[in-house]
Protein backbone atom coordinates (compact mmCIF):
# COMPACT_ATOMS: atom_id res chain seq x y z
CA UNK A 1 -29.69 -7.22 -24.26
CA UNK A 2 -26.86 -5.42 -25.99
CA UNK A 3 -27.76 -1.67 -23.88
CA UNK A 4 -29.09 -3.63 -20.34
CA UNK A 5 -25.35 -5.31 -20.08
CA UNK A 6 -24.13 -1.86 -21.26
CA UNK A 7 -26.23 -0.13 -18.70
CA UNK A 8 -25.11 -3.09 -16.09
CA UNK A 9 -21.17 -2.34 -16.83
CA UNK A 10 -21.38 1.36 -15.93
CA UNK A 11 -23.08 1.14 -13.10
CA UNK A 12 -20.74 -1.48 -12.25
CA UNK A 13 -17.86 0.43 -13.02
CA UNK A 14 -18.86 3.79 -11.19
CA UNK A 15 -19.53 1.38 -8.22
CA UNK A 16 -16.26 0.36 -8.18
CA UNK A 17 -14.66 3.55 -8.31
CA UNK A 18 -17.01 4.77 -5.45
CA UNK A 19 -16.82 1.69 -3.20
CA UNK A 20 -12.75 2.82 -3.06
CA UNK A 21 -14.23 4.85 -0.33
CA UNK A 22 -16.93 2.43 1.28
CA UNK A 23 -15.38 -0.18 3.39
CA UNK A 24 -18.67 -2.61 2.86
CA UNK A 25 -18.29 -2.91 -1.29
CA UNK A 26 -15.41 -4.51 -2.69
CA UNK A 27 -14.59 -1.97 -5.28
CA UNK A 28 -11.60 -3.59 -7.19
CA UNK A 29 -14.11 -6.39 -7.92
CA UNK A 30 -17.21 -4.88 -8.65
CA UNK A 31 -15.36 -2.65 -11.55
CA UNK A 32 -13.85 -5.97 -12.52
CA UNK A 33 -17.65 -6.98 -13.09
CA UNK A 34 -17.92 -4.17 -14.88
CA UNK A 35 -15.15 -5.16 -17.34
CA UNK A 36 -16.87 -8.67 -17.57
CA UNK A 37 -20.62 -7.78 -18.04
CA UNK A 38 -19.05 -5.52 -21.07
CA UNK A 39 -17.02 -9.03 -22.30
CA UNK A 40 -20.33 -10.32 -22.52
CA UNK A 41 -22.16 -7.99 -25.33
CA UNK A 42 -22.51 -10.35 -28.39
CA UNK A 43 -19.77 -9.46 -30.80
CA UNK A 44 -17.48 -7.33 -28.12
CA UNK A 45 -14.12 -8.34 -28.32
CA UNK A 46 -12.49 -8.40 -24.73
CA UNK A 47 -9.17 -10.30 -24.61
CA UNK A 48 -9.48 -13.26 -21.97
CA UNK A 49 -5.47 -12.28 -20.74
CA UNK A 50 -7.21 -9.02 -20.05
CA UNK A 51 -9.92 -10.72 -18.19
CA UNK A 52 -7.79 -12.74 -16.09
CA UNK A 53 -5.09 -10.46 -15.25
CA UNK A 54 -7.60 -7.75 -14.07
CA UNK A 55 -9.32 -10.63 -12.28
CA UNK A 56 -5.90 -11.44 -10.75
CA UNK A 57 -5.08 -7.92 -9.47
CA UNK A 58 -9.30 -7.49 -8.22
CA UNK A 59 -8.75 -10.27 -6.03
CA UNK A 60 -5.11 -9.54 -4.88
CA UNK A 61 -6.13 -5.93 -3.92
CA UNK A 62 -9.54 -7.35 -2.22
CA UNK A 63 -7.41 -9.67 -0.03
CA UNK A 64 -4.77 -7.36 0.50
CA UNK A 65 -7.20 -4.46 1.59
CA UNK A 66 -7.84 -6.12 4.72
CA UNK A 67 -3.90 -6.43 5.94
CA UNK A 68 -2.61 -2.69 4.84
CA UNK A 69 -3.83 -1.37 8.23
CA UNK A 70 -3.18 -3.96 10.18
CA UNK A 71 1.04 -2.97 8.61
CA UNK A 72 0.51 0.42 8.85
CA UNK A 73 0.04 -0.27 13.13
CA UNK A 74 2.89 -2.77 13.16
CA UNK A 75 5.16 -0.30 11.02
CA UNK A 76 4.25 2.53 13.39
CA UNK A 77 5.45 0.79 16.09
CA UNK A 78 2.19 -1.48 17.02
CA UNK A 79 3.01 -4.69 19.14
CA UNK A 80 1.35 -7.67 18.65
CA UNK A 81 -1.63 -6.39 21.18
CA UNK A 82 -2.00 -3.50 18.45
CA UNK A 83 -2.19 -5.60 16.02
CA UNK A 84 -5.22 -7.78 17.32
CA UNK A 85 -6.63 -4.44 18.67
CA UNK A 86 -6.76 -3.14 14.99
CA UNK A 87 -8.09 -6.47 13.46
CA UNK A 88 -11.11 -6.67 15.96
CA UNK A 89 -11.52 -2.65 15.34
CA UNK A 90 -11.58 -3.38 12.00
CA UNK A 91 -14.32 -5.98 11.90
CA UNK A 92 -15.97 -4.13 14.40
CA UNK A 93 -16.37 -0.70 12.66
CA UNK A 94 -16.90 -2.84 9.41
CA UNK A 95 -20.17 -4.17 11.40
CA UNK A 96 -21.44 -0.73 12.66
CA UNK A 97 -23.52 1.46 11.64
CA UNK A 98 -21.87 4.71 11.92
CA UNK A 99 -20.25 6.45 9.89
CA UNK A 100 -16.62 6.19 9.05
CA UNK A 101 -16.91 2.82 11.42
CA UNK A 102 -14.15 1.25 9.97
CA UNK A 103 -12.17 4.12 10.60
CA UNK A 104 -13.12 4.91 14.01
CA UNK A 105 -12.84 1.10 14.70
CA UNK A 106 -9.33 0.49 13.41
CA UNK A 107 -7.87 3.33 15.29
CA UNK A 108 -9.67 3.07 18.51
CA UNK A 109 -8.91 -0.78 18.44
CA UNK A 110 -5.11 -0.18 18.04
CA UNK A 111 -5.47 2.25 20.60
CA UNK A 112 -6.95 0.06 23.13
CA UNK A 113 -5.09 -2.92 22.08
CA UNK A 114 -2.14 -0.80 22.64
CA UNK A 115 -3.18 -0.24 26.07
CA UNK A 116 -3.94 -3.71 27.18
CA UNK A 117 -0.47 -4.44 26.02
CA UNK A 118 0.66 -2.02 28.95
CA UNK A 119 1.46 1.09 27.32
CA UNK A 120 -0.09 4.23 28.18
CA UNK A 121 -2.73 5.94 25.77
CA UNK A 122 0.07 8.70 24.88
CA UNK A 123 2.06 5.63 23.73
CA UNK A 124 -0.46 4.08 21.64
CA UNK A 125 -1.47 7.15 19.73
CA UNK A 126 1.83 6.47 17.13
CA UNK A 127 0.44 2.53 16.29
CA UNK A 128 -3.31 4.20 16.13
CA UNK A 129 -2.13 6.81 13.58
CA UNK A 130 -0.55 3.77 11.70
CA UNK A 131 -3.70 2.00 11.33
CA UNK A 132 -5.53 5.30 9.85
CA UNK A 133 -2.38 5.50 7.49
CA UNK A 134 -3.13 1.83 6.25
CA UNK A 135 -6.58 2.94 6.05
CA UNK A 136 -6.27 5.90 3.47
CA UNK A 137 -3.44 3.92 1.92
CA UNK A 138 -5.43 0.62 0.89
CA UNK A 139 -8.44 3.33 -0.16
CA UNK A 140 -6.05 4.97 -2.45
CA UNK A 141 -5.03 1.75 -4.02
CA UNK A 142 -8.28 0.80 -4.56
CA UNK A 143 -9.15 3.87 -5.90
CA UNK A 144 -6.11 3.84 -8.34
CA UNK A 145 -7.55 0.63 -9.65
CA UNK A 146 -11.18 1.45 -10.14
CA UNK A 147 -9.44 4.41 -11.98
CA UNK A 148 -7.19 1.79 -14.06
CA UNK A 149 -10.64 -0.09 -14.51
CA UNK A 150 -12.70 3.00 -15.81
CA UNK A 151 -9.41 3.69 -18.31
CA UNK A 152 -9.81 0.30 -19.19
CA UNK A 153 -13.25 0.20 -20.21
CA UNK A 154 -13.29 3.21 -21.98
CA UNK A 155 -10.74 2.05 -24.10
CA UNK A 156 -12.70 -1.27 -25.22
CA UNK A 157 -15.55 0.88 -25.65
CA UNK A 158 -13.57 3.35 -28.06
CA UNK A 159 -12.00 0.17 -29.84
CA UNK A 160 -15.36 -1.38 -30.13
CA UNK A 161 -17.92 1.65 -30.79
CA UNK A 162 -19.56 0.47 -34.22
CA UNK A 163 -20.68 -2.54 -32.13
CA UNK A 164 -22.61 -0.66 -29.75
CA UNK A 165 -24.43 2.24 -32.24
């Protein structure tokens, strides 16, 4: 059991790392499952503070993710049609089956939000931009934390190798 739950926290862990990336998987929290299917190999000490904080910034990041664009329009200069345009892009593109959806849908949904708020498409270009900037700016986050995750784990494997071999 000791190996399958060792197996089950790497793949967990790369997953998170990748999902950074992919819009569908929550990354921050699958790498946190990483860290907890590793807490769960008999005699592996994992501090529960470490558990719960990492838990606490997974979740924070997961329900933050979903805002970051949605500032990135408004701080551009997106008005409140921008706003909604984003938010229904972004659920949208989450839904479709293209590639880079979310993307595509953010941007074109701030764009066209933009426009039924009576500005011109020239106008709503700045508020689009901001939503691809809150894009790539919550991916990097997440990315920073599967990272923090991955440094994480390695270290509780380090501190607890004679358990493992």
């Amino acid at each position: 059991m000791t190996y399958i739950l060792l197996i089950i926290s790497i793949i967990l862990i790369v997953t998170g790392i990748v999902a950074s990336f992919v819009p569908i998987i929550p990354g921050p929290i699958t790498g946190w499952f990483g860290l907890f299917a590793l807490s769960q190999i008999h005699d592996f000490y994992v501090s529960n503070t470490l558990l719960i904080i990492t838990f606490i910034v997974a979740i924070t990041i997961f329900i933050v993710d979903y805002f970051i664009p949605v500032i990135g329009s408004k701080y551009f200069g997106g008005s409140k049609y921008g706003v909604i345009g984003t938010s229904i892009g972004l659920l949208v593109g989450l839904l479709s089956p293209i590639p880079f959806g979310i993307i595509i849908g953010a941007f074109l949904g701030a764009l066209i939000g933009e426009y039924f708020g009576g500005r011109n498409l020239s106008e709503g270009i700045k508020p689009a931009i901001g939503s691809l900037v809150g894009i790539i700016s919550s991916s990097i986050i997440k990315f920073i934390t599967g990272f923090a995750f991955l440094i994480i784990y390695v270290s509780l494997l380090a501190t607890n190798w004679e358990i493992l071999f």
